[in-house]
C-alpha atoms as a PDB file:
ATOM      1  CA  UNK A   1      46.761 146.378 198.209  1.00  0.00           C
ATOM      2  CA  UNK A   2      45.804 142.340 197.108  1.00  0.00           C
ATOM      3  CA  UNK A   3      44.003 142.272 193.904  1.00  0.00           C
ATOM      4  CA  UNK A   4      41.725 139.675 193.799  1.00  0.00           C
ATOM      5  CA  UNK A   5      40.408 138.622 190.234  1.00  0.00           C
ATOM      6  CA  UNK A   6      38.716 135.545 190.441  1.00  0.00           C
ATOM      7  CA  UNK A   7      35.035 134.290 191.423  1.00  0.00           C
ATOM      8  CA  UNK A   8      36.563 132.305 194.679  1.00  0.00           C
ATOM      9  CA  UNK A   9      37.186 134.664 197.228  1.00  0.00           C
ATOM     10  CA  UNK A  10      38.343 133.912 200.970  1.00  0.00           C
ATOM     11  CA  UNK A  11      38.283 136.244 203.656  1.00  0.00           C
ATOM     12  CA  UNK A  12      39.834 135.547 207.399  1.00  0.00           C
ATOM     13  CA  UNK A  13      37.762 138.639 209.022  1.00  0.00           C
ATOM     14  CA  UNK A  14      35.279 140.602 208.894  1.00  0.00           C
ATOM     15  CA  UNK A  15      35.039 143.598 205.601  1.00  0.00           C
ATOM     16  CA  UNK A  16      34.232 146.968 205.081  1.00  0.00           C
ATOM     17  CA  UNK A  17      33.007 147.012 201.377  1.00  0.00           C
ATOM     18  CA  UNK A  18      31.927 149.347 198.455  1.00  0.00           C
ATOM     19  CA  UNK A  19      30.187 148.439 195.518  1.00  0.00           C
ATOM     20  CA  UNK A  20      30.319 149.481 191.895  1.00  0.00           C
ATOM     21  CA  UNK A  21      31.979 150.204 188.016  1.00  0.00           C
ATOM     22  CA  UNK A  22      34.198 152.803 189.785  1.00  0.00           C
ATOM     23  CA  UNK A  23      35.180 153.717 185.774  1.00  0.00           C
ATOM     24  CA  UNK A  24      37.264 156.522 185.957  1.00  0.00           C
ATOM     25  CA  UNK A  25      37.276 156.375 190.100  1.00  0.00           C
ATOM     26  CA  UNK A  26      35.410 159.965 189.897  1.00  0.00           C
ATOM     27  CA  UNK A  27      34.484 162.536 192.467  1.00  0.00           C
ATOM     28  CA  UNK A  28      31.501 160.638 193.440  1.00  0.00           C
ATOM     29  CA  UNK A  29      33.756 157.074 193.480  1.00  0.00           C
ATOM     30  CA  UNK A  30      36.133 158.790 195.785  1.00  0.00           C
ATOM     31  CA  UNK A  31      33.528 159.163 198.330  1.00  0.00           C
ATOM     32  CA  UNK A  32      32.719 155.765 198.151  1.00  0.00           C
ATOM     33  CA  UNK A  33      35.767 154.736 198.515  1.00  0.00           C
ATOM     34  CA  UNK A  34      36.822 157.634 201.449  1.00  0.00           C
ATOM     35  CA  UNK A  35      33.202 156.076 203.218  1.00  0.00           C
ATOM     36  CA  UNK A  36      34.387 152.108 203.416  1.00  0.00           C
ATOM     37  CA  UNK A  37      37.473 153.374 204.466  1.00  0.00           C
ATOM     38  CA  UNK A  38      36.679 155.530 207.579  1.00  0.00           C
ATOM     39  CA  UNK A  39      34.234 152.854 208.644  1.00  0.00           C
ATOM     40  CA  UNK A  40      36.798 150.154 208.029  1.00  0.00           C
ATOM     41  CA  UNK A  41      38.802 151.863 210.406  1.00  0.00           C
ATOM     42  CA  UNK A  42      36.034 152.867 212.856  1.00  0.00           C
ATOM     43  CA  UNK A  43      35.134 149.005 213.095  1.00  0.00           C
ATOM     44  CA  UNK A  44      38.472 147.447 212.718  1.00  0.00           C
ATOM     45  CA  UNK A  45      37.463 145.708 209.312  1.00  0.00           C
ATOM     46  CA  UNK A  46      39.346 144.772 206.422  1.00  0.00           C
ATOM     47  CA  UNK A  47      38.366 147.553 203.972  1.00  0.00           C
ATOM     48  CA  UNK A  48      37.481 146.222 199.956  1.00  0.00           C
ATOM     49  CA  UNK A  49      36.291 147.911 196.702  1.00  0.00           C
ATOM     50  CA  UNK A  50      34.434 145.576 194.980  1.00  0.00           C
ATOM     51  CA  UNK A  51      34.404 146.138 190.919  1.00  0.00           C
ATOM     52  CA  UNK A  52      33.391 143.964 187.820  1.00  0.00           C
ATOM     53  CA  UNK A  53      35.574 143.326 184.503  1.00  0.00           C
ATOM     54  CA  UNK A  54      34.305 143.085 182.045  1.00  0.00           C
ATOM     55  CA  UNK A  55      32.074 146.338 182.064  1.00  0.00           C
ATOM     56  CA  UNK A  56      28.587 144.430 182.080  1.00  0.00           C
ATOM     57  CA  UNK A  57      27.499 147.211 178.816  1.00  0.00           C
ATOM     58  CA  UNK A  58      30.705 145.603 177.446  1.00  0.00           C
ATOM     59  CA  UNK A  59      28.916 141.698 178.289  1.00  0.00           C
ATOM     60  CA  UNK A  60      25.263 143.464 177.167  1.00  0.00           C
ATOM     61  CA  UNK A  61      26.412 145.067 174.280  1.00  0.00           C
ATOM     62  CA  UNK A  62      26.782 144.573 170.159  1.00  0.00           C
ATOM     63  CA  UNK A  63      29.762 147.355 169.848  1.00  0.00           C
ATOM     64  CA  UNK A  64      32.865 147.903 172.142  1.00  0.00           C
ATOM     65  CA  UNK A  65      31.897 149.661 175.549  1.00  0.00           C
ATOM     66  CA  UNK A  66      34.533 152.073 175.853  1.00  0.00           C
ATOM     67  CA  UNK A  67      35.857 152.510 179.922  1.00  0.00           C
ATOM     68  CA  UNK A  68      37.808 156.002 180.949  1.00  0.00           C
ATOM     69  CA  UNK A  69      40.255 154.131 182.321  1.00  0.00           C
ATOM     70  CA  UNK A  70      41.340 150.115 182.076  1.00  0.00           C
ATOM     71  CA  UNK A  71      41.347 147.794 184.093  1.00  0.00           C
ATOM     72  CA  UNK A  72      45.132 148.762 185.064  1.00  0.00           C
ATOM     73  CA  UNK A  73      44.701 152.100 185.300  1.00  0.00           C
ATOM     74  CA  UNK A  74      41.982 151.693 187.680  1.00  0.00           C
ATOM     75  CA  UNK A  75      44.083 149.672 190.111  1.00  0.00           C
ATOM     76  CA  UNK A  76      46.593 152.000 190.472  1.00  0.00           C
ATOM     77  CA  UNK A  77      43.945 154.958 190.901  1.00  0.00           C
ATOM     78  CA  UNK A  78      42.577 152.927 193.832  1.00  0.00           C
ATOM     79  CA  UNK A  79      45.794 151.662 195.264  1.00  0.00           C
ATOM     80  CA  UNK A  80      46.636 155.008 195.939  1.00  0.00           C
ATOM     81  CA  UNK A  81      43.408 155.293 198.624  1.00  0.00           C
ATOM     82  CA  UNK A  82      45.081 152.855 200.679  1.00  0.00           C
ATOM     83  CA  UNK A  83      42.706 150.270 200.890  1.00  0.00           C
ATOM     84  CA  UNK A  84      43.331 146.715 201.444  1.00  0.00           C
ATOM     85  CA  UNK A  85      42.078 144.846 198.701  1.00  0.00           C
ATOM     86  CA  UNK A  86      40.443 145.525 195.204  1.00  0.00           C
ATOM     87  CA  UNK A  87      37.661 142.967 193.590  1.00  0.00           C
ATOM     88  CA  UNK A  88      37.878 143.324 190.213  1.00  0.00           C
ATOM     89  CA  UNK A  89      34.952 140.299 190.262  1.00  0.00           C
ATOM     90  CA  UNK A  90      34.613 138.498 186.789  1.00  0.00           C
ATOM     91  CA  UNK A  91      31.652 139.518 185.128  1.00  0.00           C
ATOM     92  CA  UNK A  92      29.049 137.121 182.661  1.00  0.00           C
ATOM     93  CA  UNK A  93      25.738 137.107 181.551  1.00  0.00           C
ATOM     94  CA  UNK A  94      25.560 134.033 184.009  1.00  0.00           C
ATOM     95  CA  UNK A  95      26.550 136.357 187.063  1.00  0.00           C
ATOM     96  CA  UNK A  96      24.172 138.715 185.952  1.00  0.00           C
ATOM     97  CA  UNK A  97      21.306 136.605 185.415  1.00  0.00           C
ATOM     98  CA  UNK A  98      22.031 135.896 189.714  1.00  0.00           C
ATOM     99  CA  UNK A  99      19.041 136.749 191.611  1.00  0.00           C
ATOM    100  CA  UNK A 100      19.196 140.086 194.254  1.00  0.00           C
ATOM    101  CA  UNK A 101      18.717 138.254 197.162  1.00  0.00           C
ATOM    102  CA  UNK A 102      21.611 135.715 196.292  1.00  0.00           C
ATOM    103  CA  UNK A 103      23.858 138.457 195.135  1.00  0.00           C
ATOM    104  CA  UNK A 104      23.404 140.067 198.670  1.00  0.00           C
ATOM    105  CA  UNK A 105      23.925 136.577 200.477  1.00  0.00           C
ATOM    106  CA  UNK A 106      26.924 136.136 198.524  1.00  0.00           C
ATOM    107  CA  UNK A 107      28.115 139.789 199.939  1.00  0.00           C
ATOM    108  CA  UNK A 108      27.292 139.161 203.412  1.00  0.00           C
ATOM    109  CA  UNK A 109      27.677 135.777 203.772  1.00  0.00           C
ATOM    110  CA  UNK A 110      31.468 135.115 201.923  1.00  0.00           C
ATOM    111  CA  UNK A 111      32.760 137.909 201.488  1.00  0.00           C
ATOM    112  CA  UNK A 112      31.774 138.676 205.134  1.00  0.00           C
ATOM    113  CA  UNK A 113      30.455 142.066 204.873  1.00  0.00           C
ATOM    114  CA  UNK A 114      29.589 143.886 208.115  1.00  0.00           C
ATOM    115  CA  UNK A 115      29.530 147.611 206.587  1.00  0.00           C
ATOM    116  CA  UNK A 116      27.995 147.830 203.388  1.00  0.00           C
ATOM    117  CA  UNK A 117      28.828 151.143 201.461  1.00  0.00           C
ATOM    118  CA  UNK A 118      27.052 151.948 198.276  1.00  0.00           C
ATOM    119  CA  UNK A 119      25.132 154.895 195.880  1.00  0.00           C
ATOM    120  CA  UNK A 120      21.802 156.322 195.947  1.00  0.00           C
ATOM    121  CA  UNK A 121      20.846 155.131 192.503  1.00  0.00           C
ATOM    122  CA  UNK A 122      23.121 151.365 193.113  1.00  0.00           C
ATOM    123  CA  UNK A 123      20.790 148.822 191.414  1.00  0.00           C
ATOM    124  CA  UNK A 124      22.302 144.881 191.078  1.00  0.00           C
ATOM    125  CA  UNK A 125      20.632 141.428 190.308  1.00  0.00           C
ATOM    126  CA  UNK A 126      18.609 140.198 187.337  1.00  0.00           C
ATOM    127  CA  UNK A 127      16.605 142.708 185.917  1.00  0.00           C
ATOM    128  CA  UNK A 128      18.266 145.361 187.738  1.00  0.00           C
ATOM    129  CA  UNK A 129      15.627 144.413 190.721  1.00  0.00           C
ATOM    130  CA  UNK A 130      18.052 144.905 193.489  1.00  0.00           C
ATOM    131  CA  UNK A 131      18.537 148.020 195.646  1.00  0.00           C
ATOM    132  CA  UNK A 132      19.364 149.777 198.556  1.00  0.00           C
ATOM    133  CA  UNK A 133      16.359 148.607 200.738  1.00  0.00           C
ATOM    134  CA  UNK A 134      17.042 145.254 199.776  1.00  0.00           C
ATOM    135  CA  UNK A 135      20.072 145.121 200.901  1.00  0.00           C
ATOM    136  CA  UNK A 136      19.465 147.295 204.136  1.00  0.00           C
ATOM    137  CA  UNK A 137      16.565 144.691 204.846  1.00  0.00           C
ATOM    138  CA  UNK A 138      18.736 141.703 203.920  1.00  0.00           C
ATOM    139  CA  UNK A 139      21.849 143.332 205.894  1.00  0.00           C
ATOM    140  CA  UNK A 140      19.997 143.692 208.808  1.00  0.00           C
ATOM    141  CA  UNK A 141      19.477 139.948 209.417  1.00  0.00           C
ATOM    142  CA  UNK A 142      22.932 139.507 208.862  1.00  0.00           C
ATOM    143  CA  UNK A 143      23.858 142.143 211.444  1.00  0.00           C
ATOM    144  CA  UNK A 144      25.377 144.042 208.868  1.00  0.00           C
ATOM    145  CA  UNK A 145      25.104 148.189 208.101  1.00  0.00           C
ATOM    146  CA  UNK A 146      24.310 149.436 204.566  1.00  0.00           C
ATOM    147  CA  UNK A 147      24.665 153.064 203.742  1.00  0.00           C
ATOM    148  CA  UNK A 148      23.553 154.974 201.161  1.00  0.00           C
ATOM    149  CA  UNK A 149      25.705 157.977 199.954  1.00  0.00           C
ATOM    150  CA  UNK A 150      24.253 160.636 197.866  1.00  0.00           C
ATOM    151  CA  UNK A 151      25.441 161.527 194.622  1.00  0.00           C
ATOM    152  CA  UNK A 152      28.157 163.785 194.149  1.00  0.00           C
ATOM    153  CA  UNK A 153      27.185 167.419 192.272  1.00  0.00           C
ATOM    154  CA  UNK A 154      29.736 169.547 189.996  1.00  0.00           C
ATOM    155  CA  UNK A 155      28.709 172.896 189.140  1.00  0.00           C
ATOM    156  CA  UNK A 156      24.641 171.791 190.260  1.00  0.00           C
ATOM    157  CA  UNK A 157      24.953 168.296 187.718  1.00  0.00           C
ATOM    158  CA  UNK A 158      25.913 164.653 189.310  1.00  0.00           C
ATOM    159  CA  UNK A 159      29.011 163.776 188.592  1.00  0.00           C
ATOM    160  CA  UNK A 160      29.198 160.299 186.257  1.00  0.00           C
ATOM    161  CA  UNK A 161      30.955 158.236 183.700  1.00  0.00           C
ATOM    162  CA  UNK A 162      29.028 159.379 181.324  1.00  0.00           C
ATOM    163  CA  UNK A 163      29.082 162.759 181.779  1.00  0.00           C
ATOM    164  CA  UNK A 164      33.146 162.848 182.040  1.00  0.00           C
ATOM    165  CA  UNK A 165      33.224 160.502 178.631  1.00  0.00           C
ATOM    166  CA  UNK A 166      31.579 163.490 177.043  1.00  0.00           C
ATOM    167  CA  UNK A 167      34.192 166.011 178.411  1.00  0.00           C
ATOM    168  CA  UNK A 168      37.104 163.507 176.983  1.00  0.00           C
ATOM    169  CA  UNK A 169      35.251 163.703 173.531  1.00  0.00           C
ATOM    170  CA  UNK A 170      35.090 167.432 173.692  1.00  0.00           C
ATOM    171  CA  UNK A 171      38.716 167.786 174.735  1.00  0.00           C
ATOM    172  CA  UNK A 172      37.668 169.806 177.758  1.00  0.00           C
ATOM    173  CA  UNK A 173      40.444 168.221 180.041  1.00  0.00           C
ATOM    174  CA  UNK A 174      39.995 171.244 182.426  1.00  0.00           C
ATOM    175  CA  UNK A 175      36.239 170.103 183.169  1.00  0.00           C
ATOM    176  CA  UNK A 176      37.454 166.263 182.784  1.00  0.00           C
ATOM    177  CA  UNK A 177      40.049 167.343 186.026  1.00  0.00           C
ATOM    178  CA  UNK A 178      37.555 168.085 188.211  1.00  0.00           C
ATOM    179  CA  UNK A 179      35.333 165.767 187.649  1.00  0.00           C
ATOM    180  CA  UNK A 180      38.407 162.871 188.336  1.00  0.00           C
ATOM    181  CA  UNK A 181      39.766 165.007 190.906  1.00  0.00           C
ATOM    182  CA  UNK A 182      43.195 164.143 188.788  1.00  0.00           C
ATOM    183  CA  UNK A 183      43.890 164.228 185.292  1.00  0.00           C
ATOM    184  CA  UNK A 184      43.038 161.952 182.517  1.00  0.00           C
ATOM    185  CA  UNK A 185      45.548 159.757 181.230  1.00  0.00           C
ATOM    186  CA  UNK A 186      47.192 156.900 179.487  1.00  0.00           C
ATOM    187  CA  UNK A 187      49.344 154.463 181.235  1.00  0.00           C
ATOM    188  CA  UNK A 188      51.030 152.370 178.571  1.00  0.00           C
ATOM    189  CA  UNK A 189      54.655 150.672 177.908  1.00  0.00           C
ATOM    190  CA  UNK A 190      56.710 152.177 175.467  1.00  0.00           C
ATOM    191  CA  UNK A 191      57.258 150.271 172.001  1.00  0.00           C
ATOM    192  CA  UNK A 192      59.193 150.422 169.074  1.00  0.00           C
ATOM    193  CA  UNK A 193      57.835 152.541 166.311  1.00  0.00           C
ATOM    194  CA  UNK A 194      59.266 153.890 162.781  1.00  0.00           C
ATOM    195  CA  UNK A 195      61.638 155.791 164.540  1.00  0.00           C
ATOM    196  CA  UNK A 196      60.677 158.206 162.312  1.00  0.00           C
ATOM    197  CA  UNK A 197      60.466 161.213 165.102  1.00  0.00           C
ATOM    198  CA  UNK A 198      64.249 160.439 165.663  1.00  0.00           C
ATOM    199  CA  UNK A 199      65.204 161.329 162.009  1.00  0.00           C
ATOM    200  CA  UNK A 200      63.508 164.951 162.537  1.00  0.00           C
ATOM    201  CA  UNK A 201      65.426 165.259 166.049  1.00  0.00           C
ATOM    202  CA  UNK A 202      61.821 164.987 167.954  1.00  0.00           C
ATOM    203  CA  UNK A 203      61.931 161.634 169.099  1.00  0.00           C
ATOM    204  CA  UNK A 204      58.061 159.843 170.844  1.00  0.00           C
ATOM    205  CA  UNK A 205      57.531 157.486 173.007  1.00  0.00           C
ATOM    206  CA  UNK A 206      54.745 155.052 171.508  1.00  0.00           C
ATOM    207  CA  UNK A 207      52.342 153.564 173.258  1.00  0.00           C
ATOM    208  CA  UNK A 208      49.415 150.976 172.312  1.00  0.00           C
ATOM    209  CA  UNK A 209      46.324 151.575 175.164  1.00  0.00           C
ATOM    210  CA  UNK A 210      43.701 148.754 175.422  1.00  0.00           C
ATOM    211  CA  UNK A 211      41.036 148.478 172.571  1.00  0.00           C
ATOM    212  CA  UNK A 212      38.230 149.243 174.528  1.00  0.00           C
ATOM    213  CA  UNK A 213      39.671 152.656 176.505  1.00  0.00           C
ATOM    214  CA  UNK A 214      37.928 156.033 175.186  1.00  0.00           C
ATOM    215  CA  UNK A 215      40.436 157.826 173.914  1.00  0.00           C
ATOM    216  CA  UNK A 216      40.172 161.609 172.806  1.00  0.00           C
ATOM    217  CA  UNK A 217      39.836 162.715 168.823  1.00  0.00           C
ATOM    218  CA  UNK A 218      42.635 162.389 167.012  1.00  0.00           C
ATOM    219  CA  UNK A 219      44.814 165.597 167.039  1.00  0.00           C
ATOM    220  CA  UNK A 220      48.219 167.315 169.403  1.00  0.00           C
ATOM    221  CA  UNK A 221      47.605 167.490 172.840  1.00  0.00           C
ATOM    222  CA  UNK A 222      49.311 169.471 175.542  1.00  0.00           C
ATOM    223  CA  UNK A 223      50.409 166.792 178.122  1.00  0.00           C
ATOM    224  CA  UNK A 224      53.231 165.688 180.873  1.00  0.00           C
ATOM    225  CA  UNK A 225      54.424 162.600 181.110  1.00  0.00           C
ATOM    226  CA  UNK A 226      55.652 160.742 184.308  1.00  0.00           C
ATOM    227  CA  UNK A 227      58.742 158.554 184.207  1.00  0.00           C
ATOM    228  CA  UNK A 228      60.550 156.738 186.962  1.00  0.00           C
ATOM    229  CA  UNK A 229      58.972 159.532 189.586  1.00  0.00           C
ATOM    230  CA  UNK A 230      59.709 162.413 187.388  1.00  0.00           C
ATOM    231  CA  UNK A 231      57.430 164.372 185.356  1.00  0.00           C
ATOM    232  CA  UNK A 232      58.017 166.094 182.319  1.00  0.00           C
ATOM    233  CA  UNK A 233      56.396 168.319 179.761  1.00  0.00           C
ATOM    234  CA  UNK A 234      55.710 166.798 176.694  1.00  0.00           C
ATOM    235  CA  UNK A 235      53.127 166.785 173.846  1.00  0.00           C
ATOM    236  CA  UNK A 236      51.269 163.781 172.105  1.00  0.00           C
ATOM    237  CA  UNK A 237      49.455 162.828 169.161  1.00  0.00           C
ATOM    238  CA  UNK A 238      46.486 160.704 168.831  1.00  0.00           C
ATOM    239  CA  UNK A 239      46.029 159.786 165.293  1.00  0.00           C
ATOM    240  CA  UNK A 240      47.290 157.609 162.294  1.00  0.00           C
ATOM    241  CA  UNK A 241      50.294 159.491 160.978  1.00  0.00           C
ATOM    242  CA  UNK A 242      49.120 160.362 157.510  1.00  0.00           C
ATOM    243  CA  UNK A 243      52.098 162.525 156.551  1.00  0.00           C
ATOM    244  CA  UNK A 244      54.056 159.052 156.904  1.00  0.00           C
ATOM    245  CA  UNK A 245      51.433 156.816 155.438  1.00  0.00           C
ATOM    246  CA  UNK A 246      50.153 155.497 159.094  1.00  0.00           C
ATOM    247  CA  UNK A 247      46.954 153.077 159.022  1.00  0.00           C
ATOM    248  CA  UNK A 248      47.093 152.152 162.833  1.00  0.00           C
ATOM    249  CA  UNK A 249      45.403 155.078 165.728  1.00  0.00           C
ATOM    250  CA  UNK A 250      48.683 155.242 167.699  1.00  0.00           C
ATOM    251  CA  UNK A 251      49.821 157.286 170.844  1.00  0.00           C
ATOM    252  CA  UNK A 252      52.948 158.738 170.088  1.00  0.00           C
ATOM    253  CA  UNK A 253      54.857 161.254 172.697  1.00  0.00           C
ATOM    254  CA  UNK A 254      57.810 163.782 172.253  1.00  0.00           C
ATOM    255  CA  UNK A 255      59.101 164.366 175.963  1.00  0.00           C
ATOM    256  CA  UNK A 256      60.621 167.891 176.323  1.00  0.00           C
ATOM    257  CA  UNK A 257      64.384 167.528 177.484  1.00  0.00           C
ATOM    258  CA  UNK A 258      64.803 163.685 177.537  1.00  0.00           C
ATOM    259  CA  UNK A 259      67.341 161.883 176.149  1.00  0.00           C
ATOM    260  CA  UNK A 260      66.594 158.439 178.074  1.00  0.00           C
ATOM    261  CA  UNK A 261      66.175 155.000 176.687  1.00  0.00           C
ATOM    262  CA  UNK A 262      62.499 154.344 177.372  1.00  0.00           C
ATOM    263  CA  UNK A 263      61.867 150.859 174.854  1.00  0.00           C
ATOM    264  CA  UNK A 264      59.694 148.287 177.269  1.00  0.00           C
ATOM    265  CA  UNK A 265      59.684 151.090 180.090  1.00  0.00           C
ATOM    266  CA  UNK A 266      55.962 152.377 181.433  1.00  0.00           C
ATOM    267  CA  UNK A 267      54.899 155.708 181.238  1.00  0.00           C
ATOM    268  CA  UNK A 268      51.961 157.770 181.855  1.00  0.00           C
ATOM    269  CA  UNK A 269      51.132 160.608 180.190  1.00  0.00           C
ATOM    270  CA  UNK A 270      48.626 162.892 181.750  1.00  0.00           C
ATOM    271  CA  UNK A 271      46.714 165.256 179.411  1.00  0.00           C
ATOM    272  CA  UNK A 272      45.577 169.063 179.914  1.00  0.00           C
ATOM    273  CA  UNK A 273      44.528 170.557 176.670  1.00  0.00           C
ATOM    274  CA  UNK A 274      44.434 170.335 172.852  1.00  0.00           C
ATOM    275  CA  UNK A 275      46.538 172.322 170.314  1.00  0.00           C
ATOM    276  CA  UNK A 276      45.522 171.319 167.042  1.00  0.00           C
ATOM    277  CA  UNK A 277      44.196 168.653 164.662  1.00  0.00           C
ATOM    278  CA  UNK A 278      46.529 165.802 163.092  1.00  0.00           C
ATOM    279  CA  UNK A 279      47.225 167.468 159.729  1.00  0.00           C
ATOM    280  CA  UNK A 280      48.900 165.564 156.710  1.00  0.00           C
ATOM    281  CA  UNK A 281      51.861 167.253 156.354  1.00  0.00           C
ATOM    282  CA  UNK A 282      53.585 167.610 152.554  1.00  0.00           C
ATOM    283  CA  UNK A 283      56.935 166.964 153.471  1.00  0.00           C
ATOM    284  CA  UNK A 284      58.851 165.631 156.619  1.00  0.00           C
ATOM    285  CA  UNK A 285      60.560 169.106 156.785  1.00  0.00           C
ATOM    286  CA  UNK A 286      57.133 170.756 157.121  1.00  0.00           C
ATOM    287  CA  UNK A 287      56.026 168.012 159.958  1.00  0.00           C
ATOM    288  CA  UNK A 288      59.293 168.979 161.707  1.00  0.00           C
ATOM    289  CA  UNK A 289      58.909 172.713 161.691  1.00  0.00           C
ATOM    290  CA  UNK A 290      55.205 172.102 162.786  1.00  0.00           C
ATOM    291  CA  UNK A 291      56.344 169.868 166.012  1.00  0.00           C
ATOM    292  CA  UNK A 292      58.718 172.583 166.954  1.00  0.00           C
ATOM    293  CA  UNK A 293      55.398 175.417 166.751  1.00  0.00           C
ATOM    294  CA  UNK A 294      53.667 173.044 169.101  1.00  0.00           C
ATOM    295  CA  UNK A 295      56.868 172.638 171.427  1.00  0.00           C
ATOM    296  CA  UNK A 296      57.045 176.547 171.896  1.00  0.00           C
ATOM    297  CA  UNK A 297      52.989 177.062 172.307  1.00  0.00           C
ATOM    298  CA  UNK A 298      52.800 174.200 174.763  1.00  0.00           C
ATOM    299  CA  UNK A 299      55.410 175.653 176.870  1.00  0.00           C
ATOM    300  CA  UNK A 300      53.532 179.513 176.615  1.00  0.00           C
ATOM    301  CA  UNK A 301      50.641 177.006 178.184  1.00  0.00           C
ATOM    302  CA  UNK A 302      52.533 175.364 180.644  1.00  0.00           C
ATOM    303  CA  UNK A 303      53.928 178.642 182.230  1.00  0.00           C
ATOM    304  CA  UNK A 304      50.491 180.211 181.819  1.00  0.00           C
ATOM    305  CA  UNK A 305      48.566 177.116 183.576  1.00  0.00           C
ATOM    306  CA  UNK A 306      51.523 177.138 186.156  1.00  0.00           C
ATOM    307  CA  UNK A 307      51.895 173.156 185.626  1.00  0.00           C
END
């Protein structure tokens, strides 16, 4: 898949594209993405999903925007669809100040759109003015087809960004699963930390995600954690270590039956449910005996969740 992240884009043919955030590459993404596919290949076009970086709430907005996934993350969600390229199109108040009808020129016109897939509710331009009759009206004088998909419904309630950020902040990773269609995780490379897990024989793998990803409350989560095509259970805290004086949110991991050297290697760990708050522990003796109370509950949850 060619990654394109720059405001000059060339194409040799004709495209099949699909337009949006794609945060988190949901349910209602994947259809998207399944739709400019299937006509790509119906029409013998060169099949794109066309994002934005930075989030435009993150260009609009006073505090951080927080995404589901980053940037990275979301490229190797998409990748796996098998489509040819991903736009991840540079986004500024000057882009966004772009009038509808140029927007839709530029879509047709040089990134030579022929199939135009997008959502129900897609709005683009200044002032949010731009929609899907505009650019079914503008398509057709460009000989181009726009279609509309409907939303995507989970238990009777579209399926959004918003609504899975909630889940995340809940800890209801079951609900967050379907929603994805995968599980929520953290790609990230491993770094070196205290070491101090290593002195207690539970050694983590610590990893520093991107500012502006939503991560979940700080506490122990019940997670597995892919290596090198392997997967392995594990559990990871989110917090800031208070038992040995921590000031920094970290992501720290202790991989069940792993003794591999992991320092500037990537991981991802993928999470499926919560097991307690980050306590302040009075002694490193008590932290260890703790760690080894999670070990033996997530593995009761493993076998019972058949992961």
């Amino acid at each position: 898949m060619r990654v394109i992240k720059s405001e000059n884009i060339e194409e040799s043919g004709f495209t099949a594209v699909t337009l949006g955030n794609f945060d988190g590459v949901h349910l209602g993404h994947k259809e998207l993405i399944n739709s400019v596919k299937k006509y790509a290949e119906m029409y013998s076009l060169k099949s794109i999903v066309f994002s934005f970086f930075p989030h435009p709430k993150a260009v609009f907005g006073a505090e951080i925007f927080y995404t589901i996934f980053s940037p990275y993350e979301k490229e190797k969600v998409i990748e796996g669809f098998g489509v040819n390229e991903l736009v991840q199109y540079p986004f500024s108040k000057k882009f966004a100040a772009m009038k509808p009808e140029e927007f839709a020129r530029f879509i047709f016109d040089d990134i030579k759109c022929r199939v135009l897939i997008v959502g129900e509710d897609y709005c683009f331009g200044k002032d949010r003015r731009g929609n899907f009759d505009l650019l079914k009206a503008i398509g057709n004088k460009k000989g181009a087809v726009v279609v509309k998909i409907s939303s995507v419904k989970y238990k009777g309630v579209r399926v959004s960004s918003t609504r899975i950020k909630e889940c995340i902040k809940d800890r209801n990773f079951g609900e967050v699963s379907k929603l994805l269609d995968k599980p929520y995780f953290i790609i990230g490379t491993v770094l070196q930390g205290k070491k101090i897990g290593g002195k207690i024989d539970f050694p983590t793998a610590n990893i520093i995600p991107p500012k502006d990803k939503l991560l979940p409350p700080d506490g122990v989560y019940l997670t597995k954690t892919l290596y090198d095509d392997n997967s392995y259970y594990s559990i990871t805290n989110i917090g800031k270590n208070p038992t040995v004086g921590g000031t920094e949110r970290t992501v720290e991991t202790f991989i069940f039956d792993f003794d591999q050297e992991l320092y500037n290697k990537e991981i991802i760990v993928c999470f499926y449910g919560f097991i307690r708050e980050e306590y302040k522990f009075s002694s490193l003796d008590e932290l260890k005996n703790q760690i080894e109370t999670d070990k033996n509950k997530a593995i009761k949850v493993f076998k019972k969740l058949q992961l």
